[in-house]
Structure formats: structure tokens, C-alpha cells
PDB file of N, CA and C in Angstrom:
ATOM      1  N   UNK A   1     -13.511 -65.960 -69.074  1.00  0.00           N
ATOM      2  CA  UNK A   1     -13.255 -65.577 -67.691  1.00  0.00           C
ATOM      3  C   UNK A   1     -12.120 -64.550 -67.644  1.00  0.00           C
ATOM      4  N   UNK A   2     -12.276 -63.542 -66.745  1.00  0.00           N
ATOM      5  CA  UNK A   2     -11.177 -62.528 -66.617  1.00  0.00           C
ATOM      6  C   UNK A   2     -10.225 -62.839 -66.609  1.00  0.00           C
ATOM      7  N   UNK A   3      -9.064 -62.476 -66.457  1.00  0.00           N
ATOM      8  CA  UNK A   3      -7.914 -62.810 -65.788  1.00  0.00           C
ATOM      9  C   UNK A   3      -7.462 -62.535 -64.296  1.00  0.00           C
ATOM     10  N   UNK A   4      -8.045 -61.175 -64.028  1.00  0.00           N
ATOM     11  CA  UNK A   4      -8.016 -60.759 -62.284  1.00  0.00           C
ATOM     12  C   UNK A   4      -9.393 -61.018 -61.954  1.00  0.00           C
ATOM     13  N   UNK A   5      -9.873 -61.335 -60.829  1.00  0.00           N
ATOM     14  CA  UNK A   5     -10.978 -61.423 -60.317  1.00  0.00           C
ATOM     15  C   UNK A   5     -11.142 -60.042 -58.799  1.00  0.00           C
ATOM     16  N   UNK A   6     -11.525 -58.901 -58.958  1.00  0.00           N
ATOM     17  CA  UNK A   6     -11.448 -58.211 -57.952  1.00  0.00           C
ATOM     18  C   UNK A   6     -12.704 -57.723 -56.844  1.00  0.00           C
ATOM     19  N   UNK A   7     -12.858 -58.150 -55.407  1.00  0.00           N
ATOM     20  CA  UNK A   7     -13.941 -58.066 -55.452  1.00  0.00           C
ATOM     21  C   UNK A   7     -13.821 -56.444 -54.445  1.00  0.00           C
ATOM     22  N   UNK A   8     -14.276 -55.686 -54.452  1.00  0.00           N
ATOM     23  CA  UNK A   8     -15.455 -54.778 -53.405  1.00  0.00           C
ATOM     24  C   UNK A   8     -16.153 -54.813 -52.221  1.00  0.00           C
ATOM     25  N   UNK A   9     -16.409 -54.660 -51.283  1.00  0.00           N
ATOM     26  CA  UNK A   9     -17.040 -55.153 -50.235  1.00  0.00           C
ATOM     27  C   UNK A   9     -17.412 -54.082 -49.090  1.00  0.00           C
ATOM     28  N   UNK A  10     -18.564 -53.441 -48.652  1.00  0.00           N
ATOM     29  CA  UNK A  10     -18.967 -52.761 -48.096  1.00  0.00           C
ATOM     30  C   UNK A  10     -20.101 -52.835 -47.735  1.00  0.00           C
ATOM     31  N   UNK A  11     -20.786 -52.054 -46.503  1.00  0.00           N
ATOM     32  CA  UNK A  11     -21.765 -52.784 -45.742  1.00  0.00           C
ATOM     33  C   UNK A  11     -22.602 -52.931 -46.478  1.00  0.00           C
ATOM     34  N   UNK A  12     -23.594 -53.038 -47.328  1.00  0.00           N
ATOM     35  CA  UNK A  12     -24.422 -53.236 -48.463  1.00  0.00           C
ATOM     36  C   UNK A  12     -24.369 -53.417 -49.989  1.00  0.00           C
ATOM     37  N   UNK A  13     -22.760 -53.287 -50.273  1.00  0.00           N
ATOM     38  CA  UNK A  13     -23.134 -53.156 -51.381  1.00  0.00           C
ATOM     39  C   UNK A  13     -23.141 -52.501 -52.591  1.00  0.00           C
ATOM     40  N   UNK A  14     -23.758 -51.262 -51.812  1.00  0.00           N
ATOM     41  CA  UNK A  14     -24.544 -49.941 -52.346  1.00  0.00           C
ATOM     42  C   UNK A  14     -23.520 -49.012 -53.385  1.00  0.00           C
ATOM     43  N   UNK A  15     -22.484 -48.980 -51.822  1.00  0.00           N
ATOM     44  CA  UNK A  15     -22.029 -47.346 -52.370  1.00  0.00           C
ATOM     45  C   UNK A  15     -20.660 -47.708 -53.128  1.00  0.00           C
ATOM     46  N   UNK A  16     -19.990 -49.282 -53.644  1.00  0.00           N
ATOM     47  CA  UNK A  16     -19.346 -49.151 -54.120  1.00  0.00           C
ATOM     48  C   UNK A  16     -19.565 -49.702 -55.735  1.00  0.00           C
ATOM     49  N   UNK A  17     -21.060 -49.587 -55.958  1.00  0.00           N
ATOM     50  CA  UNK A  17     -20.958 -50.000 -57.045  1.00  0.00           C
ATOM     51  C   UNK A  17     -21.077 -49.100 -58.024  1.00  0.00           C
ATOM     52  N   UNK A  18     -20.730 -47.929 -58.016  1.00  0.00           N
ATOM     53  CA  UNK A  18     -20.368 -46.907 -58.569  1.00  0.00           C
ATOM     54  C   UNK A  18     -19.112 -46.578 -58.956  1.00  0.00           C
ATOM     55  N   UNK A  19     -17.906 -46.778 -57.534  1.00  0.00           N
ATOM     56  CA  UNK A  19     -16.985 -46.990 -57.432  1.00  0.00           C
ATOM     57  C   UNK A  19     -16.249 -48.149 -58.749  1.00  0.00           C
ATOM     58  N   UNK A  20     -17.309 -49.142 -58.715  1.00  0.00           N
ATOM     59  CA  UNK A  20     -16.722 -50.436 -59.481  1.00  0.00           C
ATOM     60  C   UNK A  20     -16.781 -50.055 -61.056  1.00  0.00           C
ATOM     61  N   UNK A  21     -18.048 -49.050 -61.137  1.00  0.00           N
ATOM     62  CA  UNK A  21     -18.341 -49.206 -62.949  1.00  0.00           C
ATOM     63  C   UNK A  21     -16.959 -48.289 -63.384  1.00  0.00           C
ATOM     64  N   UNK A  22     -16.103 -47.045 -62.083  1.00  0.00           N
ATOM     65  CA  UNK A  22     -15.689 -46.052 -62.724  1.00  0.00           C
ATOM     66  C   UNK A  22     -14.367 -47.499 -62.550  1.00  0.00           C
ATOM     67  N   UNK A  23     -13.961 -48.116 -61.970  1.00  0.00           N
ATOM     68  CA  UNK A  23     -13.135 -48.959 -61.962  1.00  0.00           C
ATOM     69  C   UNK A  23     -12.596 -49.780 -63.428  1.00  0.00           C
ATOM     70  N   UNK A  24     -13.834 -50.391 -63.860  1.00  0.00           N
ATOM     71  CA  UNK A  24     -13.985 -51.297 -65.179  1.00  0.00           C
ATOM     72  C   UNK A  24     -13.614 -50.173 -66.034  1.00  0.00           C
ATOM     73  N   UNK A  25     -13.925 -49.158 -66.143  1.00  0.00           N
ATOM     74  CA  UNK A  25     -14.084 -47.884 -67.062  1.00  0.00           C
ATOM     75  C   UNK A  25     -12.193 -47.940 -67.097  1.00  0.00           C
ATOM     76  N   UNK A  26     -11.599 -47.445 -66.118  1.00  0.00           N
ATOM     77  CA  UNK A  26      -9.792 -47.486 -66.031  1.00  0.00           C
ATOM     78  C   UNK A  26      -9.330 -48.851 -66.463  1.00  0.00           C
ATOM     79  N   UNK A  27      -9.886 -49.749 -66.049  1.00  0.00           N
ATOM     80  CA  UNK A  27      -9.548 -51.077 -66.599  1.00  0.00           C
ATOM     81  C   UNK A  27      -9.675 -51.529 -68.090  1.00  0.00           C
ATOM     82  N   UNK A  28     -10.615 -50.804 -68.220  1.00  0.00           N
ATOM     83  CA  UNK A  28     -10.774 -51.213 -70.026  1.00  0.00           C
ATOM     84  C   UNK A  28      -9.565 -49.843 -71.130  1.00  0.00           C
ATOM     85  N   UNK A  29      -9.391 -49.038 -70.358  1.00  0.00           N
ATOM     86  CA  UNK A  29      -8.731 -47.779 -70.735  1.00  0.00           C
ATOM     87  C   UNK A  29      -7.031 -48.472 -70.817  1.00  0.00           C
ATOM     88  N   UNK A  30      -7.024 -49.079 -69.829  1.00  0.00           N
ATOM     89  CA  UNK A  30      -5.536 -49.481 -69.510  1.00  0.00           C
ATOM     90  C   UNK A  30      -5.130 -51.116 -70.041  1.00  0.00           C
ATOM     91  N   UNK A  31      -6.173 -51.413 -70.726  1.00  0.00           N
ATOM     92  CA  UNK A  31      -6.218 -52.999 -71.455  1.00  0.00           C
ATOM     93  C   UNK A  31      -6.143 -53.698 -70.408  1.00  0.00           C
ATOM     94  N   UNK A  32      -6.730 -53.874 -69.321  1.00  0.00           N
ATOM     95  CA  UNK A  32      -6.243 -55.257 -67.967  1.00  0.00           C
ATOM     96  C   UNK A  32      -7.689 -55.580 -67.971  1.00  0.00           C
ATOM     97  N   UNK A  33      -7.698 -56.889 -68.401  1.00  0.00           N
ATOM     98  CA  UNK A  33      -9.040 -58.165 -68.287  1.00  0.00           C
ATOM     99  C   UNK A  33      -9.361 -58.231 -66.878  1.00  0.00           C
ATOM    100  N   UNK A  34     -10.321 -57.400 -66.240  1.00  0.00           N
ATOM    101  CA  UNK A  34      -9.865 -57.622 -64.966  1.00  0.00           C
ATOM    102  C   UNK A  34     -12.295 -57.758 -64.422  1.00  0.00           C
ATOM    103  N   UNK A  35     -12.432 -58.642 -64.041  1.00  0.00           N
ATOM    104  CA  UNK A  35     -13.504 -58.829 -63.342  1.00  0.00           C
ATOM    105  C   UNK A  35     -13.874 -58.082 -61.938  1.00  0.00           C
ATOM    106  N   UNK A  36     -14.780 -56.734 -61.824  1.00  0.00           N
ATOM    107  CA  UNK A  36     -14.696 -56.436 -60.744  1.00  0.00           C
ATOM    108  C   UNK A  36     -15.577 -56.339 -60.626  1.00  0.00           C
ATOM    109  N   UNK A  37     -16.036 -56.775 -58.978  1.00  0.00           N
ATOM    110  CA  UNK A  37     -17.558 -56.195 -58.820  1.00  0.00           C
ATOM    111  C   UNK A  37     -17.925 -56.270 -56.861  1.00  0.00           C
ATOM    112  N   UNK A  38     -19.082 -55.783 -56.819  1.00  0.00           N
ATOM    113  CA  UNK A  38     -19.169 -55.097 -55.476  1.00  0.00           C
ATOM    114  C   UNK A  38     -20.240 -56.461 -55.030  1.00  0.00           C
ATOM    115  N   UNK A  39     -19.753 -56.100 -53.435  1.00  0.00           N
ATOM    116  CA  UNK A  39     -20.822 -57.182 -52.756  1.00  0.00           C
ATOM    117  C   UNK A  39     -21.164 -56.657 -51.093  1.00  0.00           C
ATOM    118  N   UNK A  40     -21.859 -57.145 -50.615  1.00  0.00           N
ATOM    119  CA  UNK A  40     -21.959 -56.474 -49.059  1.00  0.00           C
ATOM    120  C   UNK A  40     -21.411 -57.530 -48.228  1.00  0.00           C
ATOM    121  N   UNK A  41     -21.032 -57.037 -46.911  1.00  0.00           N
ATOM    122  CA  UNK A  41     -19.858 -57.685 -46.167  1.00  0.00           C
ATOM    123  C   UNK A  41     -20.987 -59.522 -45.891  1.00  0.00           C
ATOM    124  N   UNK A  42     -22.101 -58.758 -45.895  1.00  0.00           N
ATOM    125  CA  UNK A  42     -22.997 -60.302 -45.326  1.00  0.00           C
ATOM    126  C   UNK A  42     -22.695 -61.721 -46.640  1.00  0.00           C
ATOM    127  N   UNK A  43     -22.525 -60.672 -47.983  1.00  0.00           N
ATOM    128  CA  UNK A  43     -22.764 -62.107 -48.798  1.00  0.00           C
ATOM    129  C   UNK A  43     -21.067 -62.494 -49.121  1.00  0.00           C
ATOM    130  N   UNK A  44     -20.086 -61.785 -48.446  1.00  0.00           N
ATOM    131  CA  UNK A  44     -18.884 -61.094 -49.095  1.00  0.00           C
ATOM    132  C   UNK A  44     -18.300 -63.290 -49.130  1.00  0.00           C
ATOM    133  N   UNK A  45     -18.571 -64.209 -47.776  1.00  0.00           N
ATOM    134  CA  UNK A  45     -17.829 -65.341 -47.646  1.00  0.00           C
ATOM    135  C   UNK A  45     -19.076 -66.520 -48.126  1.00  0.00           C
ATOM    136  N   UNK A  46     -19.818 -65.968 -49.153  1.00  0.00           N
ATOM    137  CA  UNK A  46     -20.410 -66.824 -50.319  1.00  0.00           C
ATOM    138  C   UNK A  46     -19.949 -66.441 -51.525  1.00  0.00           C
ATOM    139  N   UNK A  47     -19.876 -65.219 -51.859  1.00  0.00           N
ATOM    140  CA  UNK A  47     -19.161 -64.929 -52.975  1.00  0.00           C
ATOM    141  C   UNK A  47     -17.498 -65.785 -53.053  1.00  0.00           C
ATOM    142  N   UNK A  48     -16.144 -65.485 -51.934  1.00  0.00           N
ATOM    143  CA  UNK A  48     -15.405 -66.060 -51.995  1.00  0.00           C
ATOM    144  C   UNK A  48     -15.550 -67.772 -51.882  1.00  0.00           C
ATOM    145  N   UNK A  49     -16.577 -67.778 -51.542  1.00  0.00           N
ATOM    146  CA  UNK A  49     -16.615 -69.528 -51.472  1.00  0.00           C
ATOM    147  C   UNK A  49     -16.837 -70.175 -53.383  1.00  0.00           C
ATOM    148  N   UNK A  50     -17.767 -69.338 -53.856  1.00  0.00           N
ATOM    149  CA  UNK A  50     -18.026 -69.342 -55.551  1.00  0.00           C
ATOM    150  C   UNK A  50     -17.371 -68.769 -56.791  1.00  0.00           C
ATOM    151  N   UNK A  51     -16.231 -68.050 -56.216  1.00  0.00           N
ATOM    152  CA  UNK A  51     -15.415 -67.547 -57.288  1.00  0.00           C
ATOM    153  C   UNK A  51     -14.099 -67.513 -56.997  1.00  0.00           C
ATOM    154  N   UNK A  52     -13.347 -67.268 -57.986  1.00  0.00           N
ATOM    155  CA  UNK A  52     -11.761 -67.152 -57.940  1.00  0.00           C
ATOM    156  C   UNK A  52     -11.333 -65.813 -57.807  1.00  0.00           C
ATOM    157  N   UNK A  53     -10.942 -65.597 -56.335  1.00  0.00           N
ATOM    158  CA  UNK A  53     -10.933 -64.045 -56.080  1.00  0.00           C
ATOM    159  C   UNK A  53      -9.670 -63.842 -56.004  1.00  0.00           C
ATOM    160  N   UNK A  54      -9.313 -63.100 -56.454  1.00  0.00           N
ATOM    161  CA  UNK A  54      -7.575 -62.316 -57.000  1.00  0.00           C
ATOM    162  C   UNK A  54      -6.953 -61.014 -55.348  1.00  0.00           C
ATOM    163  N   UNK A  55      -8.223 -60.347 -54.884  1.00  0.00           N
ATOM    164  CA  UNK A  55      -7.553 -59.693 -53.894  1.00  0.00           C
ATOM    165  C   UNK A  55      -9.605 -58.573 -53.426  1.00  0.00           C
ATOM    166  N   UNK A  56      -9.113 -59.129 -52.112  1.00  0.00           N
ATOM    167  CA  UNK A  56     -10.776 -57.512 -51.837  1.00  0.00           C
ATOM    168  C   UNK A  56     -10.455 -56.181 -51.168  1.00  0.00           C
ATOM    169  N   UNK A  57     -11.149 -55.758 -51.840  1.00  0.00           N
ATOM    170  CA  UNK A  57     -10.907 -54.216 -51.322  1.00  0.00           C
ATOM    171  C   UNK A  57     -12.031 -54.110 -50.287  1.00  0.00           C
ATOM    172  N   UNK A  58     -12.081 -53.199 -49.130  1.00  0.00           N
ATOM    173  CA  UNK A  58     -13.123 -52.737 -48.262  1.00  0.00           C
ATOM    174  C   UNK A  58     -13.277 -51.387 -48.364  1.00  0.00           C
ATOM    175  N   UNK A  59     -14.486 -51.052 -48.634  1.00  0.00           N
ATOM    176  CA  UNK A  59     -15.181 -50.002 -48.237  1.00  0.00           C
ATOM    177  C   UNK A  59     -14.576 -49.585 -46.994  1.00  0.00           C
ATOM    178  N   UNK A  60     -14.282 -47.881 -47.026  1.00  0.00           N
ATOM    179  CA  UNK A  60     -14.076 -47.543 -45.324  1.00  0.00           C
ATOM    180  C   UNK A  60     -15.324 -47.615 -44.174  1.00  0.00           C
ATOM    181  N   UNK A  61     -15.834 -47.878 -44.764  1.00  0.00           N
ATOM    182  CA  UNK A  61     -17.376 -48.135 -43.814  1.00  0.00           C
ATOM    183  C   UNK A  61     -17.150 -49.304 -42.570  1.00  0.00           C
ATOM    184  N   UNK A  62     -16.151 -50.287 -43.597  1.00  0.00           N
ATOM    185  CA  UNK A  62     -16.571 -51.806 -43.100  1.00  0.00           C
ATOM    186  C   UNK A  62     -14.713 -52.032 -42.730  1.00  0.00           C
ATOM    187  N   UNK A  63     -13.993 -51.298 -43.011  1.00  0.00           N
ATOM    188  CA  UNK A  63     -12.639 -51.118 -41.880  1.00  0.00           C
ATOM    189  C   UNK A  63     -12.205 -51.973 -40.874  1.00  0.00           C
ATOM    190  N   UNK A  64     -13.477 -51.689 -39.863  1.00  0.00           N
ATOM    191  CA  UNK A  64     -13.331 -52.706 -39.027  1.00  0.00           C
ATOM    192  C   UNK A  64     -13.151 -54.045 -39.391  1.00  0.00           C
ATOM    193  N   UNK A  65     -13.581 -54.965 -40.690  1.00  0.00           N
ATOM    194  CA  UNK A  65     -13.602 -56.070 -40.488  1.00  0.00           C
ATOM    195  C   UNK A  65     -12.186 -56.282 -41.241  1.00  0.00           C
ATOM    196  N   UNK A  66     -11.388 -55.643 -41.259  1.00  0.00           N
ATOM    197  CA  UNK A  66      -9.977 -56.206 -42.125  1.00  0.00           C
ATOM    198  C   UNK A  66      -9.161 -57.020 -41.612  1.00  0.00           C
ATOM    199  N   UNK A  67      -9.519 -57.514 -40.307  1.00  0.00           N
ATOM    200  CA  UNK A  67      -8.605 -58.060 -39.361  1.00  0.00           C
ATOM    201  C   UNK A  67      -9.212 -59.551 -40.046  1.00  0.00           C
ATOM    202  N   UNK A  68     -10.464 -59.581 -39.976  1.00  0.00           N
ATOM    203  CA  UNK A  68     -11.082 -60.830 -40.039  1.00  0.00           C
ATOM    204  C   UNK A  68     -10.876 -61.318 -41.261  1.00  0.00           C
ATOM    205  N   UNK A  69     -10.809 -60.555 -42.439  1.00  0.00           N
ATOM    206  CA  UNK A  69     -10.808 -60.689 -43.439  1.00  0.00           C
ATOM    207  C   UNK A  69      -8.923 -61.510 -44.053  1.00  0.00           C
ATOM    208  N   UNK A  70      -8.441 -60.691 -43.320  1.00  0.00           N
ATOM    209  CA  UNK A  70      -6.928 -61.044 -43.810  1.00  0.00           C
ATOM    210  C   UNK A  70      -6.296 -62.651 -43.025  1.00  0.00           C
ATOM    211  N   UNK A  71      -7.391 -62.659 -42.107  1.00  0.00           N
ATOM    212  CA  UNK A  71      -7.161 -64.020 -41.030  1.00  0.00           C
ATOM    213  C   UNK A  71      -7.763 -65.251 -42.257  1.00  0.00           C
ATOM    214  N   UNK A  72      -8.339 -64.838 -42.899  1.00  0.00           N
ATOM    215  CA  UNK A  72      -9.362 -65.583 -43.730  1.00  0.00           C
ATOM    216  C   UNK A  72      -8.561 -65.922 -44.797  1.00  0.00           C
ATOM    217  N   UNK A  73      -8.011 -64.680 -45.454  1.00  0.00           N
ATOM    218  CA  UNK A  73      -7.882 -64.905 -47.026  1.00  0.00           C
ATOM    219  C   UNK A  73      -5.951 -65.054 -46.594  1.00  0.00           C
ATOM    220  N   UNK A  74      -5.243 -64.503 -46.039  1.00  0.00           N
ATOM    221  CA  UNK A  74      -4.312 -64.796 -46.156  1.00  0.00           C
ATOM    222  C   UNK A  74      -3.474 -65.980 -46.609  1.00  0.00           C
ATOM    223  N   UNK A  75      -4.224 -67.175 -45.790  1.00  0.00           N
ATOM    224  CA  UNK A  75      -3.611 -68.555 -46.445  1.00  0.00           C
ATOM    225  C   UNK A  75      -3.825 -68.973 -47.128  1.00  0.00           C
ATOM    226  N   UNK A  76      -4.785 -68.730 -48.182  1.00  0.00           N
ATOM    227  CA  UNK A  76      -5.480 -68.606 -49.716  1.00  0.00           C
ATOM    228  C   UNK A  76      -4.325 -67.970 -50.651  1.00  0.00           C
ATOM    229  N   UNK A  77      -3.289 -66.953 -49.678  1.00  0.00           N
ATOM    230  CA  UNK A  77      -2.747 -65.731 -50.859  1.00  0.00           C
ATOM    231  C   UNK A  77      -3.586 -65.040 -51.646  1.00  0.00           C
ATOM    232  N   UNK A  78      -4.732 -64.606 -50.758  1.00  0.00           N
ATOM    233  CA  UNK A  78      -5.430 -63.389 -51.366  1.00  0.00           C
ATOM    234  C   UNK A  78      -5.408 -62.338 -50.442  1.00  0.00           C
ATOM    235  N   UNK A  79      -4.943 -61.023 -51.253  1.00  0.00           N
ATOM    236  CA  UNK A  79      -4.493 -59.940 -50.590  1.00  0.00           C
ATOM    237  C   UNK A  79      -5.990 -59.009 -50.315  1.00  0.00           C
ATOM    238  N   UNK A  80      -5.839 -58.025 -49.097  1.00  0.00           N
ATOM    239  CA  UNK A  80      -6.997 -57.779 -48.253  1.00  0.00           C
ATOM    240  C   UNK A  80      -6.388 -56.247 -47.772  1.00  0.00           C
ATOM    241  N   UNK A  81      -6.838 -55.217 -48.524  1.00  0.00           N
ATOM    242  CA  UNK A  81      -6.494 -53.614 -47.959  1.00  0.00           C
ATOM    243  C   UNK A  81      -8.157 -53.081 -48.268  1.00  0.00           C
ATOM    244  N   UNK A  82      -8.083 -51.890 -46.908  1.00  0.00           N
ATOM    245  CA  UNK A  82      -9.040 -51.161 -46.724  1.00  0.00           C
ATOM    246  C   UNK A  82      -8.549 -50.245 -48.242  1.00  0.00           C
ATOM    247  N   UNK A  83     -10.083 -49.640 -49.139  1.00  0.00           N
ATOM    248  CA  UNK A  83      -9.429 -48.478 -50.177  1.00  0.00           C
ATOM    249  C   UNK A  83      -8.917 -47.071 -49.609  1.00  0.00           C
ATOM    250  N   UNK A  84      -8.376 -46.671 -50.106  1.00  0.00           N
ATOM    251  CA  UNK A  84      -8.049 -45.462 -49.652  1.00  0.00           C
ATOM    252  C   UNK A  84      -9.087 -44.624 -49.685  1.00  0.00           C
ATOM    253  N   UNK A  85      -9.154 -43.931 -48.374  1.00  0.00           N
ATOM    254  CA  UNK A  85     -10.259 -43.057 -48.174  1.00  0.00           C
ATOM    255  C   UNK A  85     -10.576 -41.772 -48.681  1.00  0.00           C
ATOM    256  N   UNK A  86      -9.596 -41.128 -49.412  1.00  0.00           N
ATOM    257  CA  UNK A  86      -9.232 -39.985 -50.064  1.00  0.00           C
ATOM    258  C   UNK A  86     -10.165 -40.523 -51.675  1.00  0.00           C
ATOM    259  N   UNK A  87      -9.034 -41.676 -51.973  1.00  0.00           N
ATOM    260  CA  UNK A  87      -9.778 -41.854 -52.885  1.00  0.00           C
ATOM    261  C   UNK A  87     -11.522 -42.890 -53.696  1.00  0.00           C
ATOM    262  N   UNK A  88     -11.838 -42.728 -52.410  1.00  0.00           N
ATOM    263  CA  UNK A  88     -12.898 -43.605 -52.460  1.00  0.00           C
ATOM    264  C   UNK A  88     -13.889 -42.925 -52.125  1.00  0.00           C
ATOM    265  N   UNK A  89     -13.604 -41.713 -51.547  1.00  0.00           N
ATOM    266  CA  UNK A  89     -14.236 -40.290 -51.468  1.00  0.00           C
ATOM    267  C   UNK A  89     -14.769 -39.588 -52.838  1.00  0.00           C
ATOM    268  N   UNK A  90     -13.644 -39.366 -53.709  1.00  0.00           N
ATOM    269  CA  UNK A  90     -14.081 -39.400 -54.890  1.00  0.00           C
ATOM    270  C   UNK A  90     -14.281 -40.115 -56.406  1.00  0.00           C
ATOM    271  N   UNK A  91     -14.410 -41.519 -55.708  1.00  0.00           N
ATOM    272  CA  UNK A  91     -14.776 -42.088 -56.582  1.00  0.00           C
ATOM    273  C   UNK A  91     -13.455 -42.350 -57.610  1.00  0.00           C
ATOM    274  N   UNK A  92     -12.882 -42.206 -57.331  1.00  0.00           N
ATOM    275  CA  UNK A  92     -11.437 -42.633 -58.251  1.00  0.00           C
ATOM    276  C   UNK A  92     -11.369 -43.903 -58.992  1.00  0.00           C
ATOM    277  N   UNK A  93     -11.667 -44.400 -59.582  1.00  0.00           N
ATOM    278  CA  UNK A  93     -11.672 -45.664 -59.943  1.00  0.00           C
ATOM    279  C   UNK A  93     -10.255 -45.971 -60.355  1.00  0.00           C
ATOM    280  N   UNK A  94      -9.123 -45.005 -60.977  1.00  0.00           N
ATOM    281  CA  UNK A  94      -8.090 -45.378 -61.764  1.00  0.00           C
ATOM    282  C   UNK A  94      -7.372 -45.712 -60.190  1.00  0.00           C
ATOM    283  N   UNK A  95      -7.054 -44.913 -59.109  1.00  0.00           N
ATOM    284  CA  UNK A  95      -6.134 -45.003 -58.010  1.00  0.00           C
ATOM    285  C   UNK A  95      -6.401 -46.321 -57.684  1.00  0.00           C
ATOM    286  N   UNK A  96      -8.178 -46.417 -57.462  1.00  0.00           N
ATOM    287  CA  UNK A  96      -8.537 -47.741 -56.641  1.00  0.00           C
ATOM    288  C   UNK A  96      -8.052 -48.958 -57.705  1.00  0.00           C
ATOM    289  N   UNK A  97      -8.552 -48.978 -59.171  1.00  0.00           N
ATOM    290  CA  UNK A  97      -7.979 -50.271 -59.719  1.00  0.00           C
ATOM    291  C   UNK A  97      -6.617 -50.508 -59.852  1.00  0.00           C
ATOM    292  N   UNK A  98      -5.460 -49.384 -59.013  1.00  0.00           N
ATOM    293  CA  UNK A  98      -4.321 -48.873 -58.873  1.00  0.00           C
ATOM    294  C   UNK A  98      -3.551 -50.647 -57.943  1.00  0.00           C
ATOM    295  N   UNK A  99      -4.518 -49.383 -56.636  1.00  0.00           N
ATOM    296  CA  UNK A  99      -4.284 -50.328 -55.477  1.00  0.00           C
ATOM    297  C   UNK A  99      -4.476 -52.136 -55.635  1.00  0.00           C
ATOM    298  N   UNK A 100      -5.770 -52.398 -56.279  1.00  0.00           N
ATOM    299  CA  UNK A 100      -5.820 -53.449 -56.190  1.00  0.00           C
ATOM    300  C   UNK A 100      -4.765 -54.675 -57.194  1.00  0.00           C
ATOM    301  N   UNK A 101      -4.665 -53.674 -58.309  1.00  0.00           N
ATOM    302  CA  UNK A 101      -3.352 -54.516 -59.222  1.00  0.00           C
ATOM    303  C   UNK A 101      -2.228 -54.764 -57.884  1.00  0.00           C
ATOM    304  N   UNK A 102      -1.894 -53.263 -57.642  1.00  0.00           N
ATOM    305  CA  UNK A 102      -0.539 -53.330 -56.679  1.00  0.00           C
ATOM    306  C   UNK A 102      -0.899 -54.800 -55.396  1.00  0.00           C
ATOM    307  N   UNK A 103      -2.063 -54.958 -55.273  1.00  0.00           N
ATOM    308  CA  UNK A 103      -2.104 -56.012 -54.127  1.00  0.00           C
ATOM    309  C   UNK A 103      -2.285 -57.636 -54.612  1.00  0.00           C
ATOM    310  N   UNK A 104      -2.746 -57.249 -55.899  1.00  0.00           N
ATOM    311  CA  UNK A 104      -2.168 -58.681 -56.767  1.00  0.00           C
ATOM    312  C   UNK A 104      -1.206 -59.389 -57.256  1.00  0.00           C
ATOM    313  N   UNK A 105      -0.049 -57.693 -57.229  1.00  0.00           N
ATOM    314  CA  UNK A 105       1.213 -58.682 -57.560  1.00  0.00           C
ATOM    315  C   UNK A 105       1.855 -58.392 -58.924  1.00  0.00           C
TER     316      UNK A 105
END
């Protein structure tokens, strides 16, 4: 089992799982055991119900739901930021697996 568990979350799915492989790619570059992977906002509170989630990132798509999300995970102590839109634009994986260390702690 990893050591970070990071999850992804955007309206389907889709568009960050591209995002995630260039992610693992910086993660394996930078030695951090880190589990990441993408899910859509519908399956996003079955996934947290089945795994040990370290911190989620949102797709800017799905923005809107960060309110709900941080109401949720906060008393868990799991941290909850929209990705940066600059860099989620291009696919950055090193900034984004940046952010999410920085929100783990």
C-alpha cells in the first residue's frame, strides 16, 4: 500500500486521468510512494468511504463543489483544494503532485 493516498475528482473522471499518469510520472521521479488516481464527483463519496484518502484535488470543472467537499472531509483531516487552473491547463503533473504533498502536510 502507498504511503499517500491522493485522489482526483472531476465531473467524469475523464479529463484528469491524464493529469494523474503525468502525476505518478513526478512522483516516481521524486521517490514519494504516493497512490493517485482519478474518479468522477458521482463515485468521488464511495471511493472515500473504501479507501484511505490522504487529501482530493478538484478538477476546475467541479469548483463548485469545494464547499461541500471540505464540510465533509475536514473532520476526517483530509485536506480539499480546487487544482490550480493554470496548471491543470497544462497538464502539469509535477506543480499538481506539488500542491497535493503541500496539502498533506
Amino acid at each position: 500500500m502507498a504511503e499517500k493516498t491522493i485522489m482526483l475528482c472531476c465531473a467524469a473522471g475523464m479529463s484528469t486521468s491524464l493529469l494523474v499518469s503525468k502525476m505518478q510520472k513526478a512522483a516516481e521521479a521524486q521517490g514519494v510512494d504516493a497512490e493517485i488516481f482519478a474518479t468522477g464527483a458521482s463515485d468521488a463519496d464511495n471511493q472515500l468511504e473504501n479507501k484511505k484518502i490522504d487529501c482530493v484535488l478538484l478538477g476546475p470543472q467541479v469548483r463548485f463543489m469545494e464547499g461541500q467537499f471540505k464540510e465533509k472531509l475536514a473532520p476526517k483531516g483530509i485536506g480539499v483544494e480546487v487544482i490550480d487552473m493554470k496548471a491543470y491547463g497544462m497538464m502539469d503533473g509535477e506543480t499538481v503532485l506539488k500542491q497535493a504533498l503541500a496539502l498533506i502536510g
